[in-house]
Protein backbone atom coordinates (compact mmCIF):
# COMPACT_ATOMS: atom_id res chain seq x y z
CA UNK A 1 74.79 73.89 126.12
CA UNK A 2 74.08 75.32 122.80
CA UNK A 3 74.93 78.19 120.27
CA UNK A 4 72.70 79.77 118.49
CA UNK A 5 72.87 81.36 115.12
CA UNK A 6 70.02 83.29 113.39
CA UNK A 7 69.35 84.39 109.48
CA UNK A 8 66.02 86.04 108.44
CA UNK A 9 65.34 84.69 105.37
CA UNK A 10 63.06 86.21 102.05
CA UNK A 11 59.54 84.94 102.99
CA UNK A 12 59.13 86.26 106.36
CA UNK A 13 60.65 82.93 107.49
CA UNK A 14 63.69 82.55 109.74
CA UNK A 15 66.40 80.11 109.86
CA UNK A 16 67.75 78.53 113.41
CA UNK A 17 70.93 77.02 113.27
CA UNK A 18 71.13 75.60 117.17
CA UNK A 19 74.66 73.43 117.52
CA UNK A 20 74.19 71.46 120.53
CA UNK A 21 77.80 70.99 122.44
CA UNK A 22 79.49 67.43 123.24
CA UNK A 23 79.04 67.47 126.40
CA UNK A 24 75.48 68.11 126.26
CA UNK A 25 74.69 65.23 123.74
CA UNK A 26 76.73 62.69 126.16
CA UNK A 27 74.65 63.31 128.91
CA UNK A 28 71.49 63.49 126.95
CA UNK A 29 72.84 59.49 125.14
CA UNK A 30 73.36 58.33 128.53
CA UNK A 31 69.53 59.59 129.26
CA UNK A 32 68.37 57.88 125.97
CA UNK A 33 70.24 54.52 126.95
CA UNK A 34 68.71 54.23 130.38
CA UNK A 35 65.50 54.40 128.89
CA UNK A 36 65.59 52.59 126.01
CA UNK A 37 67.54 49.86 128.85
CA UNK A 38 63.87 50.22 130.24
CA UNK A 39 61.60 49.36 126.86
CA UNK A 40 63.41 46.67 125.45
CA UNK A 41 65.23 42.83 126.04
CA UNK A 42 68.75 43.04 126.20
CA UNK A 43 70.03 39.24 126.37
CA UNK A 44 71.53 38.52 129.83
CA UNK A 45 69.99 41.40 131.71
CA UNK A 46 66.96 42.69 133.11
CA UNK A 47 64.74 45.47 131.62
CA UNK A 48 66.54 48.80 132.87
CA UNK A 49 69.54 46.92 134.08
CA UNK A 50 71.97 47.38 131.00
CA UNK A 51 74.86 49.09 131.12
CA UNK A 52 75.36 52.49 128.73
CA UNK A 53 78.31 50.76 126.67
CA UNK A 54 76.22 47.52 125.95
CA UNK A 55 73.15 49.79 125.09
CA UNK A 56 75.08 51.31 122.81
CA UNK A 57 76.66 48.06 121.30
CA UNK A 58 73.46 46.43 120.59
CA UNK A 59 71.34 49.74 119.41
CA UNK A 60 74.38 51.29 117.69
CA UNK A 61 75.35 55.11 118.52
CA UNK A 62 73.78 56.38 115.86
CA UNK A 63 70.54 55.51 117.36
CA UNK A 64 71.18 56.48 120.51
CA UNK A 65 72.56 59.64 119.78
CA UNK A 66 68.92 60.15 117.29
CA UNK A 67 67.17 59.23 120.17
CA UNK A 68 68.78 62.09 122.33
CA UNK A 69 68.77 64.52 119.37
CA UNK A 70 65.24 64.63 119.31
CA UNK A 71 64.78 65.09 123.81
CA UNK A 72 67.47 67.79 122.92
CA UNK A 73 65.57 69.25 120.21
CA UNK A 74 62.30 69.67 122.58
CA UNK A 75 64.54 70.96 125.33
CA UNK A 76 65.99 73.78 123.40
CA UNK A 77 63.62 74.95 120.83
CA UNK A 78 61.77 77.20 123.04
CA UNK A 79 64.66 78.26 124.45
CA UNK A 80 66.15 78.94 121.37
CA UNK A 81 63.12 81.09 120.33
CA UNK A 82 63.61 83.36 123.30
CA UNK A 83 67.07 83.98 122.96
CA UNK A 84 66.49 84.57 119.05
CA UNK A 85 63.73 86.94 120.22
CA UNK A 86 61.25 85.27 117.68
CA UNK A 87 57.01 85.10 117.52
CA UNK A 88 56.51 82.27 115.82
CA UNK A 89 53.03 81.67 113.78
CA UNK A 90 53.49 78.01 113.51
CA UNK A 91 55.43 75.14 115.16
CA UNK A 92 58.98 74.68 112.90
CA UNK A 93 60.17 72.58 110.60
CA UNK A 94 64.07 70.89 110.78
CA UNK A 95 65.57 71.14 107.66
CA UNK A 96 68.71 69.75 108.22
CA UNK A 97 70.03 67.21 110.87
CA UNK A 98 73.48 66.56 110.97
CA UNK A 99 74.27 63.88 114.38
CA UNK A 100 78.01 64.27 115.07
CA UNK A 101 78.15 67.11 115.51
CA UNK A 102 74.48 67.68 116.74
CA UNK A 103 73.21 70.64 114.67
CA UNK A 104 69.79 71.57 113.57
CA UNK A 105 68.65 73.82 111.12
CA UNK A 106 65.06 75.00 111.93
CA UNK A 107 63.08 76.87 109.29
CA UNK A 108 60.86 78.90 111.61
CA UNK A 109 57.65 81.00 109.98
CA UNK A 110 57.50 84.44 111.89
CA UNK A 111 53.59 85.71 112.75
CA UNK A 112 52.81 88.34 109.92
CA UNK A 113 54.11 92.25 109.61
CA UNK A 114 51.51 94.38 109.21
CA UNK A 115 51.71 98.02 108.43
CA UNK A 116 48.72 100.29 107.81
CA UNK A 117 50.22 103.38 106.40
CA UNK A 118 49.22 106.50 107.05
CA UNK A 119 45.50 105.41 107.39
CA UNK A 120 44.21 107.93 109.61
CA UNK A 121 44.16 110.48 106.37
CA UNK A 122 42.37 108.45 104.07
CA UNK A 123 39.11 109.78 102.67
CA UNK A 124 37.04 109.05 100.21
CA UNK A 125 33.56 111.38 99.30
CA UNK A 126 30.22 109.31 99.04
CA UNK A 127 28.99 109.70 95.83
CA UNK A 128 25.81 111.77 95.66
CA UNK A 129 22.42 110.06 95.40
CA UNK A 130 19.18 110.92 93.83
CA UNK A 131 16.50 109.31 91.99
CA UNK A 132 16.12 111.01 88.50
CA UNK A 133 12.85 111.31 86.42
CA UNK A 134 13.76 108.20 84.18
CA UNK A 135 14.31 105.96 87.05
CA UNK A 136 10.77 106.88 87.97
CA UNK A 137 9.14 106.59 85.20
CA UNK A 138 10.61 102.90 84.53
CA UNK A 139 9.66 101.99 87.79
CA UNK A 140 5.86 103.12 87.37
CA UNK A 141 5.98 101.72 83.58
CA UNK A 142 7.10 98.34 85.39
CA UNK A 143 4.33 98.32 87.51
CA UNK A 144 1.48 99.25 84.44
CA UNK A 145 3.19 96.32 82.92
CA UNK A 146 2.83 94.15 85.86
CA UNK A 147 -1.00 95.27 86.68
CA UNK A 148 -2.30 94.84 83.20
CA UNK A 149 -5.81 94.21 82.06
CA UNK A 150 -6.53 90.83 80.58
CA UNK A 151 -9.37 90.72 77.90
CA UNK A 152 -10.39 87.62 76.15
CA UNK A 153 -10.49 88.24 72.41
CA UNK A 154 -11.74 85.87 69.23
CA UNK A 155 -9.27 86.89 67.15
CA UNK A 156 -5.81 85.19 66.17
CA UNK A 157 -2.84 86.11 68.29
CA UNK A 158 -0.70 88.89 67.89
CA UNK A 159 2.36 90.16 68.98
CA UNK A 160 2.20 91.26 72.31
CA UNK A 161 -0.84 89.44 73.09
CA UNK A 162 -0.86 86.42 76.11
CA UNK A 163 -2.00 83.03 75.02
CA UNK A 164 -2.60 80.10 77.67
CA UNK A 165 -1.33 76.51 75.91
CA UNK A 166 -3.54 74.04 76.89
CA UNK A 167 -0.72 70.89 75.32
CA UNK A 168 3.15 72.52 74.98
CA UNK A 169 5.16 69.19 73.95
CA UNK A 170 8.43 69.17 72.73
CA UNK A 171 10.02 65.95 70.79
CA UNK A 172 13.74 65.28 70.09
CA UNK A 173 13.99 62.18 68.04
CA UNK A 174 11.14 60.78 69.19
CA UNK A 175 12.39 61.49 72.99
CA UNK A 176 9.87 64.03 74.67
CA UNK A 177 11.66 66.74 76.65
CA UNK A 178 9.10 69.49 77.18
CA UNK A 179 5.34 68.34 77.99
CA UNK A 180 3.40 70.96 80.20
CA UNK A 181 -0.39 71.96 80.10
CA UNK A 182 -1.94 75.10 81.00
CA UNK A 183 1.26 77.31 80.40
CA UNK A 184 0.74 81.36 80.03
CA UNK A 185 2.98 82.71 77.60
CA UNK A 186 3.04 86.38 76.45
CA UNK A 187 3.95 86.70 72.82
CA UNK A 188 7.22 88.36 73.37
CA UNK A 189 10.15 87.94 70.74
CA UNK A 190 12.63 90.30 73.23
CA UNK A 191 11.71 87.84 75.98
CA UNK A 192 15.15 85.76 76.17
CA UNK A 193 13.59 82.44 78.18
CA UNK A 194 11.52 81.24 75.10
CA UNK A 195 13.52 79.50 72.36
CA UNK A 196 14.25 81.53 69.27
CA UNK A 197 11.00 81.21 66.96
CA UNK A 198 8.84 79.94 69.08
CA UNK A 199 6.85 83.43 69.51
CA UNK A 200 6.56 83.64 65.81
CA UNK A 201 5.54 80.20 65.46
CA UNK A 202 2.43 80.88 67.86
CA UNK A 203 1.25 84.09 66.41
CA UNK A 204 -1.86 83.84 64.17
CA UNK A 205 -3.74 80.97 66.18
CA UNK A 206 -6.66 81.05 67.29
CA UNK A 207 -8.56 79.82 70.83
CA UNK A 208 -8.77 75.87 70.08
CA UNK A 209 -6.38 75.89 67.13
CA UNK A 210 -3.07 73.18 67.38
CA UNK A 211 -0.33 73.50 65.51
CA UNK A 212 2.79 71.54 64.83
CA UNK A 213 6.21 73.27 63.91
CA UNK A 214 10.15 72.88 64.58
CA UNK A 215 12.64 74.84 65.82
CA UNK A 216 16.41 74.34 66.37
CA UNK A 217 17.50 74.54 70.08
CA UNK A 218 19.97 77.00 71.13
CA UNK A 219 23.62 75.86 72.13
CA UNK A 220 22.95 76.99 75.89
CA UNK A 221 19.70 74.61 76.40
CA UNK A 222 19.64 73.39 79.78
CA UNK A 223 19.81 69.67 78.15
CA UNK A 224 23.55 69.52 77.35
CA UNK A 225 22.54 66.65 75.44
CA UNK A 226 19.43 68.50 72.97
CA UNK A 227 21.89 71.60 72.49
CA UNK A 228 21.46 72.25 68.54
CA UNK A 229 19.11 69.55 67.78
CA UNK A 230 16.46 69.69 66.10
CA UNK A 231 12.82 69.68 67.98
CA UNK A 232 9.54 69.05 66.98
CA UNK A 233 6.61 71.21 68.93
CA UNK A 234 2.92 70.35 69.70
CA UNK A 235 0.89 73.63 70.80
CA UNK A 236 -2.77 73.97 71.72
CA UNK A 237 -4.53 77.28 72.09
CA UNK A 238 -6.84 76.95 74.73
CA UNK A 239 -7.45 80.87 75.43
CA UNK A 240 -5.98 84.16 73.59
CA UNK A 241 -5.34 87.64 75.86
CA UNK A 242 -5.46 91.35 74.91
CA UNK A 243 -2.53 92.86 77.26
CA UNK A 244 -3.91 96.20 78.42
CA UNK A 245 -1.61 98.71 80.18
CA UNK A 246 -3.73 100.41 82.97
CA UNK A 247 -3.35 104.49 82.53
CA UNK A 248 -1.08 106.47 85.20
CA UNK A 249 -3.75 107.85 87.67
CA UNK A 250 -4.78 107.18 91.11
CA UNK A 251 -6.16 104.05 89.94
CA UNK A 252 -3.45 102.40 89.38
CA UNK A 253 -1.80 103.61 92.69
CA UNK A 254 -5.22 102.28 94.81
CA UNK A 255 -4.81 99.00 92.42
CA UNK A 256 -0.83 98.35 93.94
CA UNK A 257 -1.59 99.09 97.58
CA UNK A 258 -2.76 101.60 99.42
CA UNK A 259 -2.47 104.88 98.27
CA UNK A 260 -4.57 107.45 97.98
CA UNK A 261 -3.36 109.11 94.85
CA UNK A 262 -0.75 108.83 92.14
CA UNK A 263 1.54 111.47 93.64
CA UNK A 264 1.36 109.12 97.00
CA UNK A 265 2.37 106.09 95.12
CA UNK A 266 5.25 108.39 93.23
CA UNK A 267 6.64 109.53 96.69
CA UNK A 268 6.98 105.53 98.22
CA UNK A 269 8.61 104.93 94.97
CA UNK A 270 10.51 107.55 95.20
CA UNK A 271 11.42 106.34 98.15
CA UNK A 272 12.38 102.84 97.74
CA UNK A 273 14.45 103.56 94.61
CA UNK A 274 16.15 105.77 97.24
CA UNK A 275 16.62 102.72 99.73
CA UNK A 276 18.30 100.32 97.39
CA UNK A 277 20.54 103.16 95.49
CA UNK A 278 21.89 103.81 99.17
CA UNK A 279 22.57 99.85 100.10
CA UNK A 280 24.65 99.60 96.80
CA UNK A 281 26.03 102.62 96.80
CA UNK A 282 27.54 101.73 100.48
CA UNK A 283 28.41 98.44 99.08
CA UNK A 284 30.67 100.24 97.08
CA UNK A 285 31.36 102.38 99.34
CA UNK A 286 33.34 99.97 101.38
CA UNK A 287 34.50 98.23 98.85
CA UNK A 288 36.46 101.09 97.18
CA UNK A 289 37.27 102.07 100.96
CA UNK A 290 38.83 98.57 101.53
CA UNK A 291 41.05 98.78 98.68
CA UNK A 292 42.02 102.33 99.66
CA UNK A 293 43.09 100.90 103.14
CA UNK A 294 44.86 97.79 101.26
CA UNK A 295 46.67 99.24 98.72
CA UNK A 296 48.10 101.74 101.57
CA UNK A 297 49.40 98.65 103.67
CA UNK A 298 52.14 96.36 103.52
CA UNK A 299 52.30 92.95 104.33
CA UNK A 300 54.50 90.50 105.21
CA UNK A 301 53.58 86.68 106.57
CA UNK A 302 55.11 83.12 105.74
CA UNK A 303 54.46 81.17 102.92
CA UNK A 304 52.26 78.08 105.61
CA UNK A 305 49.66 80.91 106.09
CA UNK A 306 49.05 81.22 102.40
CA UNK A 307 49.05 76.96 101.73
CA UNK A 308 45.91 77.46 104.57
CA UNK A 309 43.75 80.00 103.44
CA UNK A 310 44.30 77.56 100.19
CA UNK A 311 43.20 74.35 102.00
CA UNK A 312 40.04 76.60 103.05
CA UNK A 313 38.84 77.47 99.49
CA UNK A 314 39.61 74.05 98.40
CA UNK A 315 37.41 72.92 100.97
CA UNK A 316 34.63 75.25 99.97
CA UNK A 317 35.20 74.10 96.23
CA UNK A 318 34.20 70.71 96.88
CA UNK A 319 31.40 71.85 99.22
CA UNK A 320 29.83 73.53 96.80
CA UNK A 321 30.57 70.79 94.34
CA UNK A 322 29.24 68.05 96.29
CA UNK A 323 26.11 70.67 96.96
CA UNK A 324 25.53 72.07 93.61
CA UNK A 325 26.36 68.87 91.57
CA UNK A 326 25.78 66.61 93.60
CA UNK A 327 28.96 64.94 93.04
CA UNK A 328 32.67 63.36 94.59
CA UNK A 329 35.59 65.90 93.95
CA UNK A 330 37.36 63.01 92.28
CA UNK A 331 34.32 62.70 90.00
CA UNK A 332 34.49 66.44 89.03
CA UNK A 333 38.14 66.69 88.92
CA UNK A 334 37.82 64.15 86.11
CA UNK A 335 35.38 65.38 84.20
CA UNK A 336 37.29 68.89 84.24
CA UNK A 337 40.33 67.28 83.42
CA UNK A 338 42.24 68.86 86.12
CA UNK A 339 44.28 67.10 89.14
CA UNK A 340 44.01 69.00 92.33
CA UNK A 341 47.43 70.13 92.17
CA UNK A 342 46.27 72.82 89.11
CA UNK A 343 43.31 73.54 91.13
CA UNK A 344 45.13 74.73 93.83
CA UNK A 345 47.52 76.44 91.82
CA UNK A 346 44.23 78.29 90.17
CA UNK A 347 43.31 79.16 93.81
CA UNK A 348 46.34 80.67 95.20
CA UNK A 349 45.57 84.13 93.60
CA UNK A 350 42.67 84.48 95.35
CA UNK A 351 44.23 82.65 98.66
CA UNK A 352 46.42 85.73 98.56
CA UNK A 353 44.33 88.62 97.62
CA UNK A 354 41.95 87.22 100.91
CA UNK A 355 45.14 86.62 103.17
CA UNK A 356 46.74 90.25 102.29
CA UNK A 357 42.99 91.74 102.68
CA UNK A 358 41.88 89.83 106.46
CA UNK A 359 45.61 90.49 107.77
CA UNK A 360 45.17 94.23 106.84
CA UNK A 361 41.44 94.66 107.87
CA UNK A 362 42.53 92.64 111.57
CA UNK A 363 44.86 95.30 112.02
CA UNK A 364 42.82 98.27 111.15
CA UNK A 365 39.99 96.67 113.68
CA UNK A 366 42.89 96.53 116.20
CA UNK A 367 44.16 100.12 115.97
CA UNK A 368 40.57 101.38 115.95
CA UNK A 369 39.61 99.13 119.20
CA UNK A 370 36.92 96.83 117.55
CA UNK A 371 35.93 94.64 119.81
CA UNK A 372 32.92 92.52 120.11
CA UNK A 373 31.21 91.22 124.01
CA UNK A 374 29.31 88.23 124.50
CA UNK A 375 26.45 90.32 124.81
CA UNK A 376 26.65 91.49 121.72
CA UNK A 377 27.46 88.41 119.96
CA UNK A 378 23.79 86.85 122.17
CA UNK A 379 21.66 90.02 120.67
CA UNK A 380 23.12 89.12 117.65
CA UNK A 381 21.87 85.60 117.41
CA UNK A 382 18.69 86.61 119.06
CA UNK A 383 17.60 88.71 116.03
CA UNK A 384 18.60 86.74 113.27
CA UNK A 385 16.38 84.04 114.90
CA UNK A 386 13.82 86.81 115.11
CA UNK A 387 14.12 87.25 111.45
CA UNK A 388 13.86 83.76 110.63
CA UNK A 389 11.01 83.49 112.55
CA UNK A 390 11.58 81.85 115.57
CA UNK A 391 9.36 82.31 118.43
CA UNK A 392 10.78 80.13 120.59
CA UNK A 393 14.08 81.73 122.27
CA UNK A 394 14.36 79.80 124.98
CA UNK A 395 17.63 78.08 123.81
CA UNK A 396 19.38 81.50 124.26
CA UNK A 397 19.29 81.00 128.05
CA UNK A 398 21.81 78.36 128.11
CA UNK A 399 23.98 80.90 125.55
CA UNK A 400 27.54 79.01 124.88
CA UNK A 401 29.72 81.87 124.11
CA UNK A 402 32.23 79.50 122.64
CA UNK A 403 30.22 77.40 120.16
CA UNK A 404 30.50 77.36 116.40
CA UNK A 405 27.15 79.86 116.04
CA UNK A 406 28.68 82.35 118.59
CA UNK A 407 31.81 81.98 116.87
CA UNK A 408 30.66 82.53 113.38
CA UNK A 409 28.23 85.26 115.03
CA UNK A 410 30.81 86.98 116.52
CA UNK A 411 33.26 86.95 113.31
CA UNK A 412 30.32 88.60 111.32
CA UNK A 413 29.70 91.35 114.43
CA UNK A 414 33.56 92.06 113.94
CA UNK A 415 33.43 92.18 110.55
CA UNK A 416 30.34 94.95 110.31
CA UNK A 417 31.96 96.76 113.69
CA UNK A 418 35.14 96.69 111.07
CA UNK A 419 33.51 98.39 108.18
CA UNK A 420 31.70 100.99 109.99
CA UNK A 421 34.44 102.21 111.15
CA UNK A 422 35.92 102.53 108.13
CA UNK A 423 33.22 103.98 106.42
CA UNK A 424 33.34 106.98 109.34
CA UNK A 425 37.19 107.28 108.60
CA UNK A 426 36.51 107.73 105.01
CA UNK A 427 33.88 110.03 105.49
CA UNK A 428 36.07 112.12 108.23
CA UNK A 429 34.08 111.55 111.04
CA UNK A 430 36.26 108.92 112.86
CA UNK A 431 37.74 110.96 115.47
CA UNK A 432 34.88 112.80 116.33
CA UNK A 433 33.37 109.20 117.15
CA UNK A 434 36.37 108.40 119.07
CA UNK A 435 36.09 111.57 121.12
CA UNK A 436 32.34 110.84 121.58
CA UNK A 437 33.37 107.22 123.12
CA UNK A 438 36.19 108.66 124.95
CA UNK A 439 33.78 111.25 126.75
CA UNK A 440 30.98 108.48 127.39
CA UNK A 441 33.41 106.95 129.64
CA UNK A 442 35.27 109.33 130.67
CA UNK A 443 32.09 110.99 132.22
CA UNK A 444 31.74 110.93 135.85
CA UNK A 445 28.53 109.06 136.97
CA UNK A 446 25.37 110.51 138.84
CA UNK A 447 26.84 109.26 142.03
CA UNK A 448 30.41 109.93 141.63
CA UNK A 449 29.21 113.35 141.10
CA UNK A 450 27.29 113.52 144.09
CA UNK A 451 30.47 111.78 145.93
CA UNK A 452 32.60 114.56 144.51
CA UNK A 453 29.93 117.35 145.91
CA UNK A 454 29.98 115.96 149.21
C-alpha cells in the first residue's frame, strides 16, 4: 500500500517520505471519480451515473489523481506515524507532492526532549539573613522624618523648611502647563521630583510674598513637547514650616502605633525588616535555583513551538500597548518605526529563554509528582476572593473546574507547588519530604488496623 522512509532532521523535526503504490492510487482515482460523478453535471448523464474513463476525460487525471492524493494522504498519515514510531507535537506539513508517482514528503515536528540532568544533587545554601544596626537606624530615622513637628515661623524660608503655595503656575510661551493651589513643598534641593532651581528660587520668601522667576525644564519632563524650554513661574507663599525631627524615645514609638516603649517599636521593626529581607531573599532564591536546574538540562523541541510562545508575547505587546497608550499596534508600530516582522525578531530571544525555561520546569514538576486537585484549585480561588474582599462566595458552589479562572488558578497552584519543591531540593530536604508523603499514605488507617487485629 505504501513504503515508508524516515530521516530525523536538525530541529527536532522529522521528515516522512510515504510513496503510495500504483495500485493503491487506481483504486483510490476510481473512488475520487465516483464521487466527483456525484457533485457535478457531466453532459449526457445523470449525477453519479458517469463512467470512470469519461470522469477522467472531462476533469483530466491530474485532478483526479489530486483528488485521491489527498483521501490517501488522510488514510495513511496516522498510519504512517505508527509505523515510524513518532509523537508528534503538531499536525504536519507536506513539503513536497510529486502525483505520478504519488509521494509525499511530510515535515513532521516531534513533541520536545527533555532531560533534567542529574537534578537530584543540586544544592544551593540560602544566604544568611539578619538585620544589621544601620538598617535599623535608617528605618527609625525614616520614621522621625515622616512624624515631624510642624511649627509656623515669620521668618523667610530656608533650606529644609516646608512652605504651602497658595498660586504654583507655570507658563511656556504664554501656554500654562502647571497651575495648582495649596501645594506643600519641602525645600529640598536632593529631592529629584521638583525641577532643578526651583528650591532655590523659593528660599528667602516670606508668608504672603509672590515671586516671579524662570527655570529651564529638564529633557525628561513629562510634556515631551516643554522638554528644554524655557518656563516662566508664579509662586505665592501662603504659610512657611519649621521641620522638626521628633527625638528617639518612647514618644515617638507611642506617636507610630502602639507601643509601649522605644525598644518595643525597635523589636516590630526589627521584625519587619526581617519579613521583607526573607521574601526577596527567596525571590532570589528561586531564581538562582531555576537557573541552576536550567542550565543542568537539555532541550530539544521544533522550531512551531518557538513561532507560538512568539505569537503569545506579541499578543501581550499590543495588550499592553493598547492598555498603557491607549493606542492601535499599527499606530505604535509607526511611530517606532518598526514593522512587526523586527518586532518579532526582537522577541524571539525571550520566546526562547521562556520556552527552554517552562519545558524544563514541566518536567521537573513531573518527576517530582506535582500535581494540583480541583479542590485545591476551589480553595485557591476562594482566598484570593477573600483577599479582595469578597463576602459573597456563593458563586463557588456552582465551581467549573474547567473555566478560564480555574484554569489560570490552577497554572499558578502548579507553578508555586513547582518552586517549593525546588526550593526543598536545593536546600536538601527533598527526599525527606518525599519519604514523609510516602509514609502518610503508606500508613495503615485506624480501621485497617483494627481489621488487621481482628
Amino acid at each position: 500500500m505504501f513504503e515508508l522512509q524516515t530521516e530525523i532532521l536538525e530541529h527536532h523535526e522529522a521528515l516522512l517520505t510515504l510513496e503510495i503504490t500504483e495500485e493503491t492510487i487506481q483504486k483510490a482515482m476510481r473512488k475520487a471519480a465516483r464521487r466527483m460523478a456525484r457533485q457535478f453535471n457531466i453532459p449526457g448523464f445523470r449525477k453519479g451515473k458517469a463512467p470512470y474513463n469519461v470522469v477522467v476525460r472531462t476533469a483530466g487525471e491530474e485532478t483526479v489523481r489530486q483528488e485521491a492524493a489527498e483521501t490517501l494522504l488522510e488514510q495513511f498519515y496516522p498510519q504512517a506515524l505508527k509505523q515510524a514510531e513518532i509523537e508528534p507535537y503538531d499536525q504536519g506539513e507536506v513539503e513536497d507532492l510529486s502525483l505520478d508517482p504519488l509521494v509525499f514528503k511530510i515535515r513532521v515536528p516531534l513533541q520536545p526532549l527533555i532531560d533534567l540532568g542529574d537534578y537530584r544533587n543540586l544544592r544551593r545554601e540560602p544566604e544568611p539573613l539578619e538585620v544589621t544596626d544601620e538598617e535599623l537606624a535608617s528605618a527609625l530615622e525614616d520614621l522621625r522624618r515622616r512624624n515631624m513637628v510642624l511649627d509656623v515661623v515669620t521668618r523667610p524660608a530656608r533650606l529644609g523648611d516646608q512652605v504651602t503655595l497658595s498660586l504654583l503656575k507655570g507658563t511656556v510661551a504664554g501656554e500654562v502647563v502647571i497651575h495648582d493651589h495649596n501645594v506643600e513643598v519641602v525645600l529640598d534641593t536632593e529631592d529629584f521630583f521638583i525641577i532643578q532651581g526651583f528650591v532655590e528660587a523659593v528660599v528667602g520668601m516670606s508668608a504672603g510674598e509672590e515671586r516671579l522667576f524662570s527655570l529651564t525644564l529638564p529633557d525628561d519632563f513629562g510634556e515631551e513637547n516643554f522638554q528644554g524650554e524655557d518656563i516662566e513661574f508664579t509662586v505665592n507663599v501662603e504659610e512657611v514650616y519649621q521641620l522638626t525631627l521628633p527625638g528617639l524615645d518612647d514618644a515617638l514609638a507611642s506617636t507610630v502605633g502602639s507601643f509601649g516603649t522605644l525598644e518595643d517599636l525597635k523589636d516590630d521593626l526589627r521584625r519587619r525588616i526581617l519579613d521583607y529581607k526573607t521574601g526577596k531573599a527567596t525571590d532570589n532564591y528561586l531564581m538562582a535555583l531555576v537557573a541552576d536546574l536550567v542550565a543542568g538540562a537539555e532541550v530539544r523541541y521544533p522550531p512551531i513551538m518557538e513561532e507560538e510562545e512568539i505569537d503569545t508575547l506579541l499578543e501581550e505587546a499590543k495588550a499592553s500597548v493598547e492598555r498603557r497608550h491607549d493606542m492601535e499596534w499599527e499606530d505604535y508600530l509607526r511611530l517606532q518605526g518598526k514593522t512587526e516582522a523586527q518586532v518579532r525578531k526582537e522577541l524571539r530571544p525571550e520566546a526562547a529563554r521562556r520556552m527552554r525555561e517552562g519545558l524544563i520546569l514541566g518536567e521537573f514538576a513531573s518527576e517530582v509528582g506535582v500535581t494540583v486537585t480541583d479542590a485545591e484549585v476551589k480553595e485557591e480561588i476562594r482566598n484570593l476572593l477573600e483577599e479582595a474582599g469578597v463576602q459573597n462566595l456563593k458563586s463557588l458552589d456552582s465551581f467549573d473546574p474547567q473555566s478560564a479562572l480555574a484554569n489560570d488558578t490552577r497554572q499558578r497552584v502548579v507553578i508555586q507547588k513547582t518552586l517549593d519543591k525546588l526550593e526543598l531540593l536545593g536546600r536538601g530536604q527533598l527526599e525527606e519530604a518525599e519519604d514523609i508523603v510516602q509514609s502518610e499514605v503508606e500508613a495503615p488507617s485506624e480501621d485497617e488496623k483494627q481489621a488487621a487485629a481482628e
